[in-house]
Protein backbone atom coordinates (compact mmCIF):
# COMPACT_ATOMS: atom_id res chain seq x y z
CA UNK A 1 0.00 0.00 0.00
CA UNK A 2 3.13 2.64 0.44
CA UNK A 3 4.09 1.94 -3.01
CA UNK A 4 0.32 2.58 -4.22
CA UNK A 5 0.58 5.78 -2.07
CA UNK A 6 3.32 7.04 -3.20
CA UNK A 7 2.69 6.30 -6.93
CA UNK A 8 -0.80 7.81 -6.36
CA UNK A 9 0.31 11.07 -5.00
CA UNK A 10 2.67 11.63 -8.43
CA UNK A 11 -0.50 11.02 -10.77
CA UNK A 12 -0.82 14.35 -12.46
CA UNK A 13 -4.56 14.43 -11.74
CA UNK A 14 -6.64 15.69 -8.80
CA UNK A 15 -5.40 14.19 -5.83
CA UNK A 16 -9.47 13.83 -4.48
CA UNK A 17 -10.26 11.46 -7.79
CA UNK A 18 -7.31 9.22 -6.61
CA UNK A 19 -8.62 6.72 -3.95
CA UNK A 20 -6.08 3.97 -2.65
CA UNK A 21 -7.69 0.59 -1.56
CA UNK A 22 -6.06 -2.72 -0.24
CA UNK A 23 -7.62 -5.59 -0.85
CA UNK A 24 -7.16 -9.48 -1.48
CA UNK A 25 -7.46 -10.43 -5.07
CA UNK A 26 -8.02 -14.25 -4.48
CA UNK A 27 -11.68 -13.71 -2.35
CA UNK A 28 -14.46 -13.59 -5.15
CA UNK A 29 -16.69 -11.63 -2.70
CA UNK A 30 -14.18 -8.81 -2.60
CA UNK A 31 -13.29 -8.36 -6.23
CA UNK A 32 -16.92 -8.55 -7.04
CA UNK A 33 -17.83 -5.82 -4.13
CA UNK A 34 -14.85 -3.77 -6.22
CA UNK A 35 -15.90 -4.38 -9.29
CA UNK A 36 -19.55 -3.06 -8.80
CA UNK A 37 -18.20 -0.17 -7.83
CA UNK A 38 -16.53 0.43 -11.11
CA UNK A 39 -16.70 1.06 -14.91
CA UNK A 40 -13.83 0.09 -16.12
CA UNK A 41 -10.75 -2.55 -14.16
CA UNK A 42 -7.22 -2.80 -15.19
CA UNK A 43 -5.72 -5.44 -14.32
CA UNK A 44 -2.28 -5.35 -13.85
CA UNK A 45 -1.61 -8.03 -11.50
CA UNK A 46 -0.01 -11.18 -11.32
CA UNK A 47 -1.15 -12.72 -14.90
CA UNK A 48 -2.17 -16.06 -12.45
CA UNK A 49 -5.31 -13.71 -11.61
CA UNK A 50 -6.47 -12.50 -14.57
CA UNK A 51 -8.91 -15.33 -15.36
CA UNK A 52 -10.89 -14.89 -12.11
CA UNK A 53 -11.01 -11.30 -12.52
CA UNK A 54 -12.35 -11.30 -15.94
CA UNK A 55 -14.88 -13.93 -14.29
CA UNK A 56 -16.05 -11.31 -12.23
CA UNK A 57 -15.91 -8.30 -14.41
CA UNK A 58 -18.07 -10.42 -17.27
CA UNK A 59 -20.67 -11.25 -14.00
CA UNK A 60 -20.44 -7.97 -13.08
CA UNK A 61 -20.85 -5.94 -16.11
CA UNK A 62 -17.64 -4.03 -15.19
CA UNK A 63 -15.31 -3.58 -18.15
CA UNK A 64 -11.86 -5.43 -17.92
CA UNK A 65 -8.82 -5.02 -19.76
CA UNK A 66 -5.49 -6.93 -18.30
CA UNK A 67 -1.27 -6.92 -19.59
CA UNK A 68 -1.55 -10.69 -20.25
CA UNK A 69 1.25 -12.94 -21.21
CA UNK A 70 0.56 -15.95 -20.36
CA UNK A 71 -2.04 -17.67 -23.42
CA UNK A 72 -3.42 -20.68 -21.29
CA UNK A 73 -4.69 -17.76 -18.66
CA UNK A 74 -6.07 -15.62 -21.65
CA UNK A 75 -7.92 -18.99 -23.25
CA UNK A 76 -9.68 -19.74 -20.03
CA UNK A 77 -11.10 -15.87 -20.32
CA UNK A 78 -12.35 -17.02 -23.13
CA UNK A 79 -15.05 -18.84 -21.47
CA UNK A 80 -16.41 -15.88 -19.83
CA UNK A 81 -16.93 -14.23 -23.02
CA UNK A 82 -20.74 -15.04 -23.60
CA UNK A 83 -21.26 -13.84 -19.63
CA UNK A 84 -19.42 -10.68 -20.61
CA UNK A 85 -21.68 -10.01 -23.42
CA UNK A 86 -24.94 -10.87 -21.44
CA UNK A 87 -23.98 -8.48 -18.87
CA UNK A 88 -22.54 -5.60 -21.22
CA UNK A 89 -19.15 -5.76 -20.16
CA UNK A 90 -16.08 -5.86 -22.35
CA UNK A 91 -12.97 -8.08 -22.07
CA UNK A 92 -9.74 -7.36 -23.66
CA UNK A 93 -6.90 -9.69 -22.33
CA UNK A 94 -3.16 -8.73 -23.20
CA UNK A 95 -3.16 -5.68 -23.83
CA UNK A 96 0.48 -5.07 -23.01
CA UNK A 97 3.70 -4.43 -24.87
CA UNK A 98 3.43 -7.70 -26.52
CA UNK A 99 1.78 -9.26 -26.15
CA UNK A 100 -0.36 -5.87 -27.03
CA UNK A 101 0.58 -3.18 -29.26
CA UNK A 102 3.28 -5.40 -31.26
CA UNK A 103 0.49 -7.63 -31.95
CA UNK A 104 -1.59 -4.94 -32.91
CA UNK A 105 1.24 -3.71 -35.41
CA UNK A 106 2.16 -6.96 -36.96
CA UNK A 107 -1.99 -7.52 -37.44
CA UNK A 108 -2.50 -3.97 -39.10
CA UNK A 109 0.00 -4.70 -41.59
CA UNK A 110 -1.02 -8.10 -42.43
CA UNK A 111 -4.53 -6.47 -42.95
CA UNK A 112 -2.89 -4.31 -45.67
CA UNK A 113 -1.66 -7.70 -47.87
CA UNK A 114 -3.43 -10.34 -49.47
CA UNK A 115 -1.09 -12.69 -48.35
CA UNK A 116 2.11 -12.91 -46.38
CA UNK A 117 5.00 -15.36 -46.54
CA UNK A 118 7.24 -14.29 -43.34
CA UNK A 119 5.60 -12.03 -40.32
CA UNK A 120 8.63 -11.24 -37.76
CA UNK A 121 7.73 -9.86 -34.70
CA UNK A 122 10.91 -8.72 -32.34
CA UNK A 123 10.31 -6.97 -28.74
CA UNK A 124 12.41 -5.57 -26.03
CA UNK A 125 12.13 -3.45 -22.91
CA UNK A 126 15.78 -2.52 -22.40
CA UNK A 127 18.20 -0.21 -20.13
CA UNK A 128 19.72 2.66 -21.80
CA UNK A 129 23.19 2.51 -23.15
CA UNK A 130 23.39 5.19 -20.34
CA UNK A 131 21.57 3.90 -17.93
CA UNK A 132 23.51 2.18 -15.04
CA UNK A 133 21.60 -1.06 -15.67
CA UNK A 134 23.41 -0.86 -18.72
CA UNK A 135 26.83 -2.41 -16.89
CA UNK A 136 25.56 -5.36 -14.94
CA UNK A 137 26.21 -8.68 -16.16
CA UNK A 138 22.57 -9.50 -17.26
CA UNK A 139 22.70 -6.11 -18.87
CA UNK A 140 18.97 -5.73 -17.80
CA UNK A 141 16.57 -4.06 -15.61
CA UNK A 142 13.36 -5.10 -14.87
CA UNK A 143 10.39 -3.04 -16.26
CA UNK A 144 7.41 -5.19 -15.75
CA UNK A 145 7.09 -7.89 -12.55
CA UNK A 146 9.74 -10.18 -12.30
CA UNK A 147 7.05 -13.16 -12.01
CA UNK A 148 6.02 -12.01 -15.59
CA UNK A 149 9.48 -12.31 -16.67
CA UNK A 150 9.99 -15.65 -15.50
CA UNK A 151 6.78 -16.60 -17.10
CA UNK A 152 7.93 -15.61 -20.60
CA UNK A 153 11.21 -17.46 -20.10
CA UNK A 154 9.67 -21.06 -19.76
CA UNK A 155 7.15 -23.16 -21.34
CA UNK A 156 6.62 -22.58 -25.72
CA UNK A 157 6.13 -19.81 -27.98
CA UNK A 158 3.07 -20.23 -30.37
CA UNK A 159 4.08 -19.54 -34.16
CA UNK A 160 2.91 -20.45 -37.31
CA UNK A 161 4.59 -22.51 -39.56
CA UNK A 162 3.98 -23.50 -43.26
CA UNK A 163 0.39 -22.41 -42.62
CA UNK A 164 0.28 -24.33 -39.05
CA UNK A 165 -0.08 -23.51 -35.79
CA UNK A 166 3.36 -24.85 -33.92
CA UNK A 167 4.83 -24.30 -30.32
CA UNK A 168 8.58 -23.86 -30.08
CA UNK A 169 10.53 -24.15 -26.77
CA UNK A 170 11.60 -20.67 -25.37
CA UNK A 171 15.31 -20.14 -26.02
CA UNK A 172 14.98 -22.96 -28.93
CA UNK A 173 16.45 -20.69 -31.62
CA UNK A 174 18.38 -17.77 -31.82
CA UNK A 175 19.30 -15.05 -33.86
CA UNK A 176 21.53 -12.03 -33.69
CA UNK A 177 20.23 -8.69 -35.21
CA UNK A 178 21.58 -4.61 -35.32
CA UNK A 179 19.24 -2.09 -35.37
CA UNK A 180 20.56 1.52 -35.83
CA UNK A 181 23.82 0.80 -34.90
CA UNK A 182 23.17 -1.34 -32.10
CA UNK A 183 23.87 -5.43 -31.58
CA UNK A 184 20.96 -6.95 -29.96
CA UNK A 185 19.90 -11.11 -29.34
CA UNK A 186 16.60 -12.41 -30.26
CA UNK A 187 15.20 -15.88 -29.00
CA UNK A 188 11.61 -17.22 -28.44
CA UNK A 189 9.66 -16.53 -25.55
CA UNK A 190 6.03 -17.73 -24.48
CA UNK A 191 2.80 -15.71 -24.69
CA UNK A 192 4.17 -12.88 -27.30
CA UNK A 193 1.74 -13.76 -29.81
CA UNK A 194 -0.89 -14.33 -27.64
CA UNK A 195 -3.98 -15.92 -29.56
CA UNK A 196 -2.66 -13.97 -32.71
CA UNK A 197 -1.34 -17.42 -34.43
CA UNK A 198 -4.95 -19.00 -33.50
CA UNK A 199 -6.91 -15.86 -35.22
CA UNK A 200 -4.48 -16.11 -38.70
CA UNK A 201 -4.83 -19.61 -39.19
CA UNK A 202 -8.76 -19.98 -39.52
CA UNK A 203 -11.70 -17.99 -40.07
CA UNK A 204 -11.56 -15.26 -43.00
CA UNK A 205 -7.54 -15.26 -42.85
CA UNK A 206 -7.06 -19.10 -43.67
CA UNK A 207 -4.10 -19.69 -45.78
CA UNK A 208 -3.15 -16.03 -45.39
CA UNK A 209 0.11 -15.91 -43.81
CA UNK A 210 2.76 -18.82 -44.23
CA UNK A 211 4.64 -18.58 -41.45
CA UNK A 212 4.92 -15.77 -37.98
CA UNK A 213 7.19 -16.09 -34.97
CA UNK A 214 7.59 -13.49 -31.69
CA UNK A 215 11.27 -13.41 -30.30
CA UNK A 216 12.22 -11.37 -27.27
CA UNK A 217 15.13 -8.94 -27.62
CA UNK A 218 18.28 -8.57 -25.72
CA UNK A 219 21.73 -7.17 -25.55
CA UNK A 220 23.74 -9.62 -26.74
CA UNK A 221 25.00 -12.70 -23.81
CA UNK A 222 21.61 -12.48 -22.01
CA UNK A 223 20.11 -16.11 -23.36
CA UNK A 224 23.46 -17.78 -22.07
CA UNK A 225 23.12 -16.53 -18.94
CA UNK A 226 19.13 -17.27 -18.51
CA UNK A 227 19.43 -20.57 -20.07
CA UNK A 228 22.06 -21.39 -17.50
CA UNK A 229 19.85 -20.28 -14.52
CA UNK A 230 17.05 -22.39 -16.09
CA UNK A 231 19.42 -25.63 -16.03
CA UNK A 232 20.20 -24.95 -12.67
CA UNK A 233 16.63 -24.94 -11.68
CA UNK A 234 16.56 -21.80 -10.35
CA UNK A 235 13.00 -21.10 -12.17
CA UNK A 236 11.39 -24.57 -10.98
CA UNK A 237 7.83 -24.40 -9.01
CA UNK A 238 8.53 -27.36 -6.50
CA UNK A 239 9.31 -25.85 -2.92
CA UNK A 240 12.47 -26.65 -0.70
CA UNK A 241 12.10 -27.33 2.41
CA UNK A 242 14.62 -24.99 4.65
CA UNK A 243 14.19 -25.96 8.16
CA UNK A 244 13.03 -22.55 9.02
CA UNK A 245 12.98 -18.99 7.38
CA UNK A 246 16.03 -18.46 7.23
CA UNK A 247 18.79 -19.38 5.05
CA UNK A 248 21.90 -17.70 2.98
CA UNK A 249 21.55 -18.17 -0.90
CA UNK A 250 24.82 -20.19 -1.28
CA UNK A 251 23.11 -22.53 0.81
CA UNK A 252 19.90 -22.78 -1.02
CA UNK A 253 21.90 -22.57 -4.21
CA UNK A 254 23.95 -25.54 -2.99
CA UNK A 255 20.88 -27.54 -1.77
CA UNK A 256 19.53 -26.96 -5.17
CA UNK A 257 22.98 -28.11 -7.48
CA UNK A 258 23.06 -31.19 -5.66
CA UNK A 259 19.78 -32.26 -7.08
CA UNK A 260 21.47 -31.42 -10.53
CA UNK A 261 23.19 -33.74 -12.37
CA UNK A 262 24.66 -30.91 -15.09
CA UNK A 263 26.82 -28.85 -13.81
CA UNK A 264 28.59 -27.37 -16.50
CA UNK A 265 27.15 -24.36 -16.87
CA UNK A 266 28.29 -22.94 -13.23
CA UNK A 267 31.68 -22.87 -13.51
CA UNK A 268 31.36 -20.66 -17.14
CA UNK A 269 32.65 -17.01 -16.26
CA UNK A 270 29.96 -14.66 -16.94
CA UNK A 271 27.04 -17.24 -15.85
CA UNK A 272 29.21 -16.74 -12.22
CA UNK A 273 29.76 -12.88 -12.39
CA UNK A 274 25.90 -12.80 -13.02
CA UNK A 275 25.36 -15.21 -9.85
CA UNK A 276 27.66 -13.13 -7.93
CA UNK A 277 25.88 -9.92 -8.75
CA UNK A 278 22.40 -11.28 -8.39
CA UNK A 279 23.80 -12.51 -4.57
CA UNK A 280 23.34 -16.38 -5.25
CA UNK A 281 26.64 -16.87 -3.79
CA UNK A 282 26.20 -15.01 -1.00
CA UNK A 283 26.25 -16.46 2.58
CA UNK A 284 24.27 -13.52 4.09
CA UNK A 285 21.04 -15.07 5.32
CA UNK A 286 17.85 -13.93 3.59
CA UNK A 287 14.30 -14.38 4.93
CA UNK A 288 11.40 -15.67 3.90
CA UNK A 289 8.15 -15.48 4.88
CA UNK A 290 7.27 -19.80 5.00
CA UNK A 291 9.54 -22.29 5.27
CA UNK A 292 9.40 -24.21 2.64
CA UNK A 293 9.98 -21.90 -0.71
CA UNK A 294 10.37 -22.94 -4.46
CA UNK A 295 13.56 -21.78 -6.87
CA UNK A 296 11.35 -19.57 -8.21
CA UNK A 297 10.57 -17.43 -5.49
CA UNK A 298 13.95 -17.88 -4.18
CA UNK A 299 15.08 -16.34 -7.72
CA UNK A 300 12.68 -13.74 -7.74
CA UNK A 301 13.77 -12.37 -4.61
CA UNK A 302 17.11 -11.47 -5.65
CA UNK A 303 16.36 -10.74 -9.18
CA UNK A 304 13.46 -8.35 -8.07
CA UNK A 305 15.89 -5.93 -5.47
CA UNK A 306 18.99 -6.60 -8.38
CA UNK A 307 17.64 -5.48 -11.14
CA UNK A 308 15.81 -2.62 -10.11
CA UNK A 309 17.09 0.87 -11.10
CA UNK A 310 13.97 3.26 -10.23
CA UNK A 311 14.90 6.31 -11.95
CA UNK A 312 16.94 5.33 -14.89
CA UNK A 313 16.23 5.24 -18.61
CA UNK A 314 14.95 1.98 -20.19
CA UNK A 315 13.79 1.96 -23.63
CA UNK A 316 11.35 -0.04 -26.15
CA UNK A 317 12.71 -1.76 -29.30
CA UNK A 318 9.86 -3.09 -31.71
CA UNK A 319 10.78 -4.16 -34.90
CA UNK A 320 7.84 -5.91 -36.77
């Protein structure tokens, strides 16, 4: 609620049309009390949410519009979609970067052709060149939640090929591109596309395009690094148990190579100055709030205080 506060009090609106509520997003009756209340919802939650609150908003007649990413959360909005229109309400999942406006751009172009051979869709949120976040290893900063981020890195990427609809394994291809004078690293990542790959293969645009991918951008030496953490298990959802609620990353990190039979990847230089900078190799004790906790959130802990540079320049690149 400080954050909301303090985010709330920089709005350049009237501060007496700015209300600030807490409230827990998982109880139905409470979303739906919120909802009633209101004419239009943004979601911009964790993605895990959004098909509950679209739920509501389509029983509620509230319209809902949410940043997405993750296509097996927008499909089950779907369902709600005859509710919605029963009720009046309108619901427009991932509307986002990308997925979101790229999607939007790639569609509006495909609109202007009778028929397309090869629709590329590249996207990055990126530090500045001088930006601090420029100079760590990862050469990142986050600009969206770090559980998004994650999200994108695992699972398939939905993209059309030869006329089908195909999934390819994030980080399952790779391509190196320059765009005004800059390197960059491209690489599949799930829920770009969104449903976009579903709409162009059927309806009125069967047979239209032949083939569509989304790949995420980066500076160049990012993939290595995530792929590496990925190996590790650093992004996996089953929970360690740690005795109690306390416990020093190298010790967790340890816990967690033993149950690894590759270990390759650790000893590579940069995958160790990006563990050392994250704090994975720290013995400083860290605290959690259970005792049991999963790579993920272990990851997303140190990744989340890390790579966070309030105040410095990020950009977009969007090359469709």
């Amino acid at each position: 609620k400080e954050r909301a506060d303090k985010l709330a009090s920089t709005l350049p609106i009237s501060k007496d049309k700015v209300s600030v509520l807490q409230a827990d997003l998982s109880n139905p009756e409470t979303l739906r009390e919120l909802f009633q209340k209101s004419d239009v919802v943004i979601g911009a939650a964790h993605y895990a949410l959004n098909a509950e609150l679209a739920r509501v908003a389509s029983e509620t007649g509230a319209h809902f519009i949410d940043m997405g990413g993750n296509t097996e959360v927008v499909l089950k909005e779907f369902n709600f979609a005859d509710t919605a229109i029963k009720n009046g309400a309108s619901i427009i999942p991932d509307m986002g970067l990308a997925p979101g406006m790229a999607d939007i751009l790639a569609f509006d172009g495909i609109n202007e052709m009778d028929t397309v051979n090869d629709v590329k869709i590249r996207v990055g949120g990126l530090p500045s060149a001088d930006s601090k976040a420029f100079n760590n290893p990862l050469r990142y900063m986050l600009v969206f939640s770090i559980f998004g981020l994650i999200n994108e890195y695992m699972g398939e990427a939905l993209a059309i090929r030869d006329g089908k609809v195909v999934s390819i394994p994030t980080f399952g291809e790779r391509e190196s591109l320059e765009l005004n004078g800059t390197q960059y690293e491209a690489f599949p990542t799930s829920g770009g596309t969104s449903t976009l790959a579903f709409t162009l293969t059927s309806g009125e645009f069967l047979g239209k395009v032949k083939n569509l991918d989304y790949m995420t951008i980066r500076y160049p030496g990012h993939a290595d690094i995530i792929q590496a953490f990925i190996e590790m298990g650093f992004f996996d959802e089953d929970k360690i148990i740690l005795g109690n609620k306390e416990i020093s990353p190298f010790e967790f990190f340890s816990s967690l190579a033993k149950k690894k039979e590759k270990e390759s990847s650790f000893n590579k230089e940069n995958i160790l100055e990006a563990m050392e900078y994250l704090g994975i190799l720290s013995d400083k004790p860290i605290q959690f709030s259970e005792t049991s906790v999963s790579p993920r959130q272990f990851f997303a802990q140190l990744a989340s205080k890390a790579l966070d540079f309030p105040g410095e320049k990020d950009k977009v690149v969007i090359y469709v």
